[in-house]
Protein backbone atom coordinates (compact mmCIF):
# COMPACT_ATOMS: atom_id res chain seq x y z
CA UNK A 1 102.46 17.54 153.72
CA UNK A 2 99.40 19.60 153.26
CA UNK A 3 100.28 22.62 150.89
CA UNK A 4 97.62 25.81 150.17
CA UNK A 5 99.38 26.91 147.45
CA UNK A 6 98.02 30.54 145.68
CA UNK A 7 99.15 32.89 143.22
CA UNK A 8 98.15 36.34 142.44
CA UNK A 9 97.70 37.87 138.84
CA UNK A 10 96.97 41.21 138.26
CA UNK A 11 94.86 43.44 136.02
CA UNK A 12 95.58 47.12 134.78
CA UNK A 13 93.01 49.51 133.53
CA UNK A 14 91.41 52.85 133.49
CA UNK A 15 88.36 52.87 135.61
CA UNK A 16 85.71 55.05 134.48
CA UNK A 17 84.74 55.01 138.05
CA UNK A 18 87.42 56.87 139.12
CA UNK A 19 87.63 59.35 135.82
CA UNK A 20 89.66 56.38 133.83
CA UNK A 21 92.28 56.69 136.45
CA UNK A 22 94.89 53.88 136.27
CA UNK A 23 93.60 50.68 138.52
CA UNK A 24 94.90 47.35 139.30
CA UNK A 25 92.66 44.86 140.26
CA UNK A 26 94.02 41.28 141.51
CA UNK A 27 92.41 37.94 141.20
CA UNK A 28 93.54 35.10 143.31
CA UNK A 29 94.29 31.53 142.06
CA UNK A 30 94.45 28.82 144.57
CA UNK A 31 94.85 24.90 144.16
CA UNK A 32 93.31 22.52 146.49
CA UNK A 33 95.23 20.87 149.14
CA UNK A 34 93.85 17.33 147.89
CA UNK A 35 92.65 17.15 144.87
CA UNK A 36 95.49 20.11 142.85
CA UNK A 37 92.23 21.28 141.24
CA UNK A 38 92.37 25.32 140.81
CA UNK A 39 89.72 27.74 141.83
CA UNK A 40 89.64 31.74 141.45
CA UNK A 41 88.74 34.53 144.30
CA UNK A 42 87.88 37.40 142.28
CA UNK A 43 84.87 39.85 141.75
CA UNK A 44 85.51 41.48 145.47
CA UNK A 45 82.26 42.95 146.72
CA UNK A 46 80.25 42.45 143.23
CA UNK A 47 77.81 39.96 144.11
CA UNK A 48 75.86 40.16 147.50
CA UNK A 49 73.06 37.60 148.60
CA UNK A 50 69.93 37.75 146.89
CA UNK A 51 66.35 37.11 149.44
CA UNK A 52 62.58 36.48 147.63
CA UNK A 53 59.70 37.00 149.11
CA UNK A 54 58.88 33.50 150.54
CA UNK A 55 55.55 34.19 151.41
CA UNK A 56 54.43 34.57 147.78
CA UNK A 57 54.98 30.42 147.52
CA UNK A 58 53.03 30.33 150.78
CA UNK A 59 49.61 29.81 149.87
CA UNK A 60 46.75 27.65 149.50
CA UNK A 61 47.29 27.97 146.42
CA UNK A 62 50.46 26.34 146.11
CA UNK A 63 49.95 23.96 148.79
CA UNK A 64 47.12 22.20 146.67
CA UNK A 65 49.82 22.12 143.67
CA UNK A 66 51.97 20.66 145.94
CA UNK A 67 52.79 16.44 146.01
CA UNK A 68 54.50 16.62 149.49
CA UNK A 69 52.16 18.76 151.03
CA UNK A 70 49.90 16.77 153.52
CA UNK A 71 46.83 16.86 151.72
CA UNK A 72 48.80 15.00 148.71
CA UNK A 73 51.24 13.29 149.71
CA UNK A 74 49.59 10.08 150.63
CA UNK A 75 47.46 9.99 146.96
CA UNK A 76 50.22 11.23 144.70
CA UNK A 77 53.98 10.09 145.63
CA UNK A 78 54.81 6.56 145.24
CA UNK A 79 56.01 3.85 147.22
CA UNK A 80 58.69 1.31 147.25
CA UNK A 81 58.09 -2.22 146.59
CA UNK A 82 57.74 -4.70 149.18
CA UNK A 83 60.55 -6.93 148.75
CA UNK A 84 62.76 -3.23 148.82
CA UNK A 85 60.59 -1.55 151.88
CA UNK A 86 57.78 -3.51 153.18
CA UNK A 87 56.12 -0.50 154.90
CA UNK A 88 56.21 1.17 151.58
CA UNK A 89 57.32 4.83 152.84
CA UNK A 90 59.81 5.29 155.78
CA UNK A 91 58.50 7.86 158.58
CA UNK A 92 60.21 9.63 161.16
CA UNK A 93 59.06 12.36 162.70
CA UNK A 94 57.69 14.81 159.95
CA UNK A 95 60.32 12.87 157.66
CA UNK A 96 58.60 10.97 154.77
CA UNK A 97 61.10 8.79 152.84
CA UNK A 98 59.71 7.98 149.84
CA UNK A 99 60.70 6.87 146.06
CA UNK A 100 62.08 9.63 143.78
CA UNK A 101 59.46 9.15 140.95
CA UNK A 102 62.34 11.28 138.43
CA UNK A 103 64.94 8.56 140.04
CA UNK A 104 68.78 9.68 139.77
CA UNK A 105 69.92 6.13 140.47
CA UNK A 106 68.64 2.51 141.26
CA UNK A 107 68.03 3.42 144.87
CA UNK A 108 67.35 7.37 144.61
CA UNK A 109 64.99 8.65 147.30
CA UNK A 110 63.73 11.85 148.64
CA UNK A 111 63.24 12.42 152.64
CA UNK A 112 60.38 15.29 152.65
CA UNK A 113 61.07 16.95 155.75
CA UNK A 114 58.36 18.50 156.87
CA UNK A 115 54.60 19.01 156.65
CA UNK A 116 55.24 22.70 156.26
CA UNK A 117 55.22 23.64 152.63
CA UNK A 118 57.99 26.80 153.05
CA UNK A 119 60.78 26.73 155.80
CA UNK A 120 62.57 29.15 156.10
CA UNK A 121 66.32 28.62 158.17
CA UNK A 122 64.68 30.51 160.75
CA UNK A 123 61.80 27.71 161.15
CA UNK A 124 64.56 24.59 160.08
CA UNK A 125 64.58 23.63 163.74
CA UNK A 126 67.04 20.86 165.15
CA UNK A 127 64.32 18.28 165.38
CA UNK A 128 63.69 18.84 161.52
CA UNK A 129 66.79 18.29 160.98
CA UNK A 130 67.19 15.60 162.98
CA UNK A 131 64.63 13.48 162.17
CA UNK A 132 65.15 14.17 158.21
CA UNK A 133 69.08 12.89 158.54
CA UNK A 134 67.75 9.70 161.11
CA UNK A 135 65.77 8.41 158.36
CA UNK A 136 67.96 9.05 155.50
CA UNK A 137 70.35 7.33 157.69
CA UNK A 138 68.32 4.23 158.09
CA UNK A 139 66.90 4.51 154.85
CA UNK A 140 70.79 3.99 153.09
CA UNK A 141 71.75 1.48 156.12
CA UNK A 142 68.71 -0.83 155.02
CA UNK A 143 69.66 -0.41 151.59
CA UNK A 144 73.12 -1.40 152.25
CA UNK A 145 72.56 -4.23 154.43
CA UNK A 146 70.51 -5.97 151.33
CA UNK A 147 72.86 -8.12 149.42
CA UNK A 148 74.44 -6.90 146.23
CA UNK A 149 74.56 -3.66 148.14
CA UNK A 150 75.89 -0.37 146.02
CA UNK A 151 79.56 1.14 147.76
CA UNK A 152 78.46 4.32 147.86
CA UNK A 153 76.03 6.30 149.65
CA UNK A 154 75.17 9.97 149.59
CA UNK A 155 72.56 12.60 151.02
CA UNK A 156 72.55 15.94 148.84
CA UNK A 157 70.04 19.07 149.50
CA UNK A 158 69.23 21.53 146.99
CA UNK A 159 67.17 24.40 149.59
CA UNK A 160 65.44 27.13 148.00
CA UNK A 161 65.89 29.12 144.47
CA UNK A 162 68.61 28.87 142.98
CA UNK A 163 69.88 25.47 144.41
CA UNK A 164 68.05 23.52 141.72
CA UNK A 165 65.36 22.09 143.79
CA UNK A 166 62.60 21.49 141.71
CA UNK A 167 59.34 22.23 144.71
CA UNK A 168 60.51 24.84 147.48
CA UNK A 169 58.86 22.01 150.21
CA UNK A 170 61.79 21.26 151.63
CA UNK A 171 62.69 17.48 150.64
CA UNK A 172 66.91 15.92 150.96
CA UNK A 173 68.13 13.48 147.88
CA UNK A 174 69.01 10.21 149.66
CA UNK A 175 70.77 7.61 146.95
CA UNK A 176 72.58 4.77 146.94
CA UNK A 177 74.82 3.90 143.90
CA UNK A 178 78.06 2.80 142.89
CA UNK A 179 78.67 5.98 140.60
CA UNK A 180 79.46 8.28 143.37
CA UNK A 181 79.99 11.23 140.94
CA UNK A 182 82.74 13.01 139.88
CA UNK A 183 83.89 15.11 142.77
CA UNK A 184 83.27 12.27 145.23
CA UNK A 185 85.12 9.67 142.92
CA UNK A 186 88.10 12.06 142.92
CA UNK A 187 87.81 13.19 146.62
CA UNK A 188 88.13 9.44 147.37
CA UNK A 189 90.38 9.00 145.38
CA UNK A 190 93.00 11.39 146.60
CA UNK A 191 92.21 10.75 149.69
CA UNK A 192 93.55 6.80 149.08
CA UNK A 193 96.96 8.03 147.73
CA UNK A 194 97.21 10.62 150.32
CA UNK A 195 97.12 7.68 152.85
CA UNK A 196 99.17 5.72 150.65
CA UNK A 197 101.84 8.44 150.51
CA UNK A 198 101.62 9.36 153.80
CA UNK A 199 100.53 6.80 156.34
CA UNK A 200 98.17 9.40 157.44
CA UNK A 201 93.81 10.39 157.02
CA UNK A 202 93.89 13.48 154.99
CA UNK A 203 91.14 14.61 156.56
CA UNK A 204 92.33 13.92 159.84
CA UNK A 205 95.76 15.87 158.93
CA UNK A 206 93.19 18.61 157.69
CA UNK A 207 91.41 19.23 161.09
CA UNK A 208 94.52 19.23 162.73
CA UNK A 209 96.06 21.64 160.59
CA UNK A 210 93.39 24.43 159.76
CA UNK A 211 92.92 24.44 163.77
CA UNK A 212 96.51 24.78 164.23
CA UNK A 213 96.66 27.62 161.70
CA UNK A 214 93.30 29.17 162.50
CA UNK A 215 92.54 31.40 159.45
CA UNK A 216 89.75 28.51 158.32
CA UNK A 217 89.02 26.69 161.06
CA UNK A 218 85.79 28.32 162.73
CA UNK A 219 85.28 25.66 165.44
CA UNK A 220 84.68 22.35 166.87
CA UNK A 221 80.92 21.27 168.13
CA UNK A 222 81.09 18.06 169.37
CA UNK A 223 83.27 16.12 167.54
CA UNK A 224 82.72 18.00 163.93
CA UNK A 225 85.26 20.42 162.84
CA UNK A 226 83.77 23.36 160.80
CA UNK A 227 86.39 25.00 158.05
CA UNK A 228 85.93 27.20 155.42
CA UNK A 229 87.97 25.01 152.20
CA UNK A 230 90.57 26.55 150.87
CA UNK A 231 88.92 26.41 147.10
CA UNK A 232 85.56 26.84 148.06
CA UNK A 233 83.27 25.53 145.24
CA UNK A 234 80.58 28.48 145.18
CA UNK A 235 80.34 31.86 144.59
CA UNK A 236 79.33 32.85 147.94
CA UNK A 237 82.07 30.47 149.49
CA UNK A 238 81.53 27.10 150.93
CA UNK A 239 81.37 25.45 154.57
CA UNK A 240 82.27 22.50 155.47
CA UNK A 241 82.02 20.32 158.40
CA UNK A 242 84.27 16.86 158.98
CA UNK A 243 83.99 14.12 161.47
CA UNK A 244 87.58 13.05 161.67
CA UNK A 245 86.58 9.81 163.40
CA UNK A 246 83.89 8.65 161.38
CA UNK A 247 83.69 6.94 158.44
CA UNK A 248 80.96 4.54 157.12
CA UNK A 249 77.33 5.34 157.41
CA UNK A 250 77.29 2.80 160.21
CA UNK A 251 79.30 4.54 162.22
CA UNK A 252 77.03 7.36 161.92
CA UNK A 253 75.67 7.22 165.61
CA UNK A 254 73.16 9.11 167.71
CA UNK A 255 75.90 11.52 168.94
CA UNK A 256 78.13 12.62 165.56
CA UNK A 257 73.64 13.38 163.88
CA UNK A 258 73.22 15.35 166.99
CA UNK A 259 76.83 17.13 166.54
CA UNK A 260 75.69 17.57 162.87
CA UNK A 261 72.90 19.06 163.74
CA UNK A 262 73.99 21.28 166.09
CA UNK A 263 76.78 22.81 164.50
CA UNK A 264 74.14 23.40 161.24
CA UNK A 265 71.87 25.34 163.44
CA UNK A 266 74.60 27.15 163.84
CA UNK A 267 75.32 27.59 160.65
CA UNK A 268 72.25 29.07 159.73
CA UNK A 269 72.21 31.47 162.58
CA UNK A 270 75.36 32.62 160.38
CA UNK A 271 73.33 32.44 157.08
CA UNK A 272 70.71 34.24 158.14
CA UNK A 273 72.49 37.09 159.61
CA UNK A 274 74.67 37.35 156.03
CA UNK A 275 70.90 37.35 154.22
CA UNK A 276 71.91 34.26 152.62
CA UNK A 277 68.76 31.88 151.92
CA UNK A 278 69.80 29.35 149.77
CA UNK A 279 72.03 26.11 149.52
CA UNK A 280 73.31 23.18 148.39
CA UNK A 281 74.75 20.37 150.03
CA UNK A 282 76.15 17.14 150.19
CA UNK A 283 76.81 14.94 153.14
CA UNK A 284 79.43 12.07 152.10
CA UNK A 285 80.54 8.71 153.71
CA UNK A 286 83.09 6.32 153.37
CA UNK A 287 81.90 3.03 151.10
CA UNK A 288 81.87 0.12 153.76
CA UNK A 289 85.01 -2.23 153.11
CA UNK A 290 86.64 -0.27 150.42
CA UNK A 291 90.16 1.89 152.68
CA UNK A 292 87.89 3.21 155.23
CA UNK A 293 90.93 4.33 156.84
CA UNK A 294 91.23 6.84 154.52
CA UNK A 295 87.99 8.93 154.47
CA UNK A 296 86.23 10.74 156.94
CA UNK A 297 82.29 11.84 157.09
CA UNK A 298 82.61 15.09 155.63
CA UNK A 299 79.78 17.81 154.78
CA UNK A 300 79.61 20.41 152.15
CA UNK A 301 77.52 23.55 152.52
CA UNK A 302 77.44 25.73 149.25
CA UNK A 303 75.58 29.00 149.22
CA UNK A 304 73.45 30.32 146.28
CA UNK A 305 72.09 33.37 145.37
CA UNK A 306 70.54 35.78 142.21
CA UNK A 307 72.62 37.78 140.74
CA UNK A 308 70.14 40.13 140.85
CA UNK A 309 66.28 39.86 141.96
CA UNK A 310 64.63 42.02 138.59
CA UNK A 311 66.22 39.62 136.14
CA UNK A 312 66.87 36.54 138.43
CA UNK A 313 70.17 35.41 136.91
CA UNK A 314 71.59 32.26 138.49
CA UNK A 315 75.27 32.11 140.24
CA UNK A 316 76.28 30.19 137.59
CA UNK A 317 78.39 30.82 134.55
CA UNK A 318 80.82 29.59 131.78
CA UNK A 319 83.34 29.67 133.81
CA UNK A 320 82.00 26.82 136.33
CA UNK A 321 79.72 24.93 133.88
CA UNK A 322 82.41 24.99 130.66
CA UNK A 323 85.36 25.15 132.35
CA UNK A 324 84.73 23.20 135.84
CA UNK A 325 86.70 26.42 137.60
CA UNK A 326 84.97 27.53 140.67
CA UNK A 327 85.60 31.22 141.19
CA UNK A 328 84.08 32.82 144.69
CA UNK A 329 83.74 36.70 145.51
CA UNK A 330 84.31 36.17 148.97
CA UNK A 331 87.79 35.43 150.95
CA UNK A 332 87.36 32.08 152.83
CA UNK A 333 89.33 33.49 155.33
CA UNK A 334 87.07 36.25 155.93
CA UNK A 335 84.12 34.42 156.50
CA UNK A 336 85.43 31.76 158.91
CA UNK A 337 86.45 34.96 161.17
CA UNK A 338 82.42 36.06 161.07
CA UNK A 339 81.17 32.21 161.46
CA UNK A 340 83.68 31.90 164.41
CA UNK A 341 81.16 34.22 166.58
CA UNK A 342 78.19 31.57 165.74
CA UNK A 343 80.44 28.84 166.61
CA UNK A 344 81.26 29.56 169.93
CA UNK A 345 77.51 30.02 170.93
């Protein structure tokens, strides 16, 4: 029922690399098992990971520039009404949830994670983490518990250039809305006429399968299942993590945050020995009452990089922003075989 379905097309030319020797080069097309969207490995060994010097952005300086910094945060951010969150700000932790003052949505807030101005992965610790999920958590659960509540809830994280974050203080997107976005929309919706089809959870089926087959499935902490997709959606790959059993943010107990969390530390044991630094990434549920059945709590972790450090292009191109067409340098493959060592720790 599941099909990874790939082509190869091939390129001839004379490389002047090799004194204009006849060369063929292959790109790989591949659709998605769920959605039949296409996405291209090419580029082999082109584009590496790209590290700044954090400690430039770690400064007086630009901690007094800085609204979630601890000297500002109190006299600068906003707050949300009473009749929304009486307390006005939600704290857990180091966690500050607080009102998005650019707002993305009706309910669009930001959990500032720490009173730390630059984290680096090797100083995201598990209570960081932790505490910044708990109160997005509660945060969306309040939200949703109000009546007229929004379907659809969603935690995204753009950390450190070239993600798109707009302060390097690290700081998670936490919205409620009932325009999921595009990729969610569709994800949802192929998962519903998968189930339909089927009788089955695709993402159930998926689990099963890629640990069956092994090449993407890097291993299971606790009850999440960490794969490398098929179509990854970023130049550097993609990682994903998926909770087979869970669904709706209320089912999104003490045990599957502290299975998230580990198997991210984890993660970024891997990042870090790769040099990659940053990421984005989106952490989606199930809307409450609408075919829970057939959606799981699912995580996506999508590198970033420079293309180069002098010039500081972004990973970005035509190709993804014109044409929607993901294309990745990397064989998913590959890199589930090096995450598998951080896995099993």
């Amino acid at each position: 029922m599941l099909q990874f379905n790939k082509k190869m097309v091939y390129t001839n030319l004379l490389d002047p690399r090799e004194n204009f020797s006849l060369k063929t080069i292959e790109t790989e097309i591949r659709s998605d098992p769920l959605t039949g969207e296409t996405g291209r490995l090419a580029h082999f060994g082109m584009i590496t990971p790209q590290k700044e010097d954090y400690s430039a952005w770690d400064t007086p300086e630009n901690y007094s520039l800085c609204p979630f910094c601890p000297d500002n945060i109190e006299k600068v951010t906003p707050k949300f009404p009473p009749d929304l969150l009486p307390e006005g700000r939600l704290r857990k932790g180091q966690t500050t949830i607080l009102p998005n003052i650019s707002p993305y949505d009706q309910y669009s807030a930001l959990a500032v994670m720490s009173k730390a101005h630059v984290v680096p992965l090797e100083k995201m610790t598990a209570a960081l983490l932790k505490d910044a999920f708990a109160a997005g958590i509660e945060f969306l659960c309040r939200i949703n518990a109000r009546e007229n509540a929004l379907p659809y809830q969603l935690m995204i994280w753009n950390y450190m250039p070239p993600s798109g974050g707009g302060l390097v203080h690290p700081h998670l997107q936490v919205i409620s809305s009932d325009s999921p976005g595009n990729l969610y929309r569709k994800t949802l919706a192929k998962s519903k006429d998968y189930h339909r089809q089927f009788g089955q959870n695709y993402w159930q089926k998926l689990c099963v399968t890629e640990k069956k087959q092994g090449e993407r499935f890097a291993g299971q902490v606790g009850t999440g299942f960490w794969l490398t997709p098929f179509v990854p959606l970023g130049v550097l790959g993609e990682f994903m993590v998926v909770f087979p059993e869970v669904r709706t943010i209320f089912e999104m107990d003490e045990t599957t945050l502290q299975d998230l969390v580990a198997g991210m530390e984890r993660l970024f044991a891997y990042f870090q020995s790769v040099g990659i630094a940053s990421f984005n990434m989106g952490l989606f549920f199930a809307p409450a009452g609408e075919d829970e059945d057939c959606f799981s709590l699912h995580a996506r972790f999508i590198p970033r990089t420079f293309l180069n450090l002098a010039q500081k292009p972004p990973d970005t191109n035509a190709l993804q922003v014109v044409l929607q067409e993901p294309f990745t340098v990397v064989r998913p493959e590959t890199q589930c075989a090096e995450l598998k060592k951080f896995m099993k720790k």
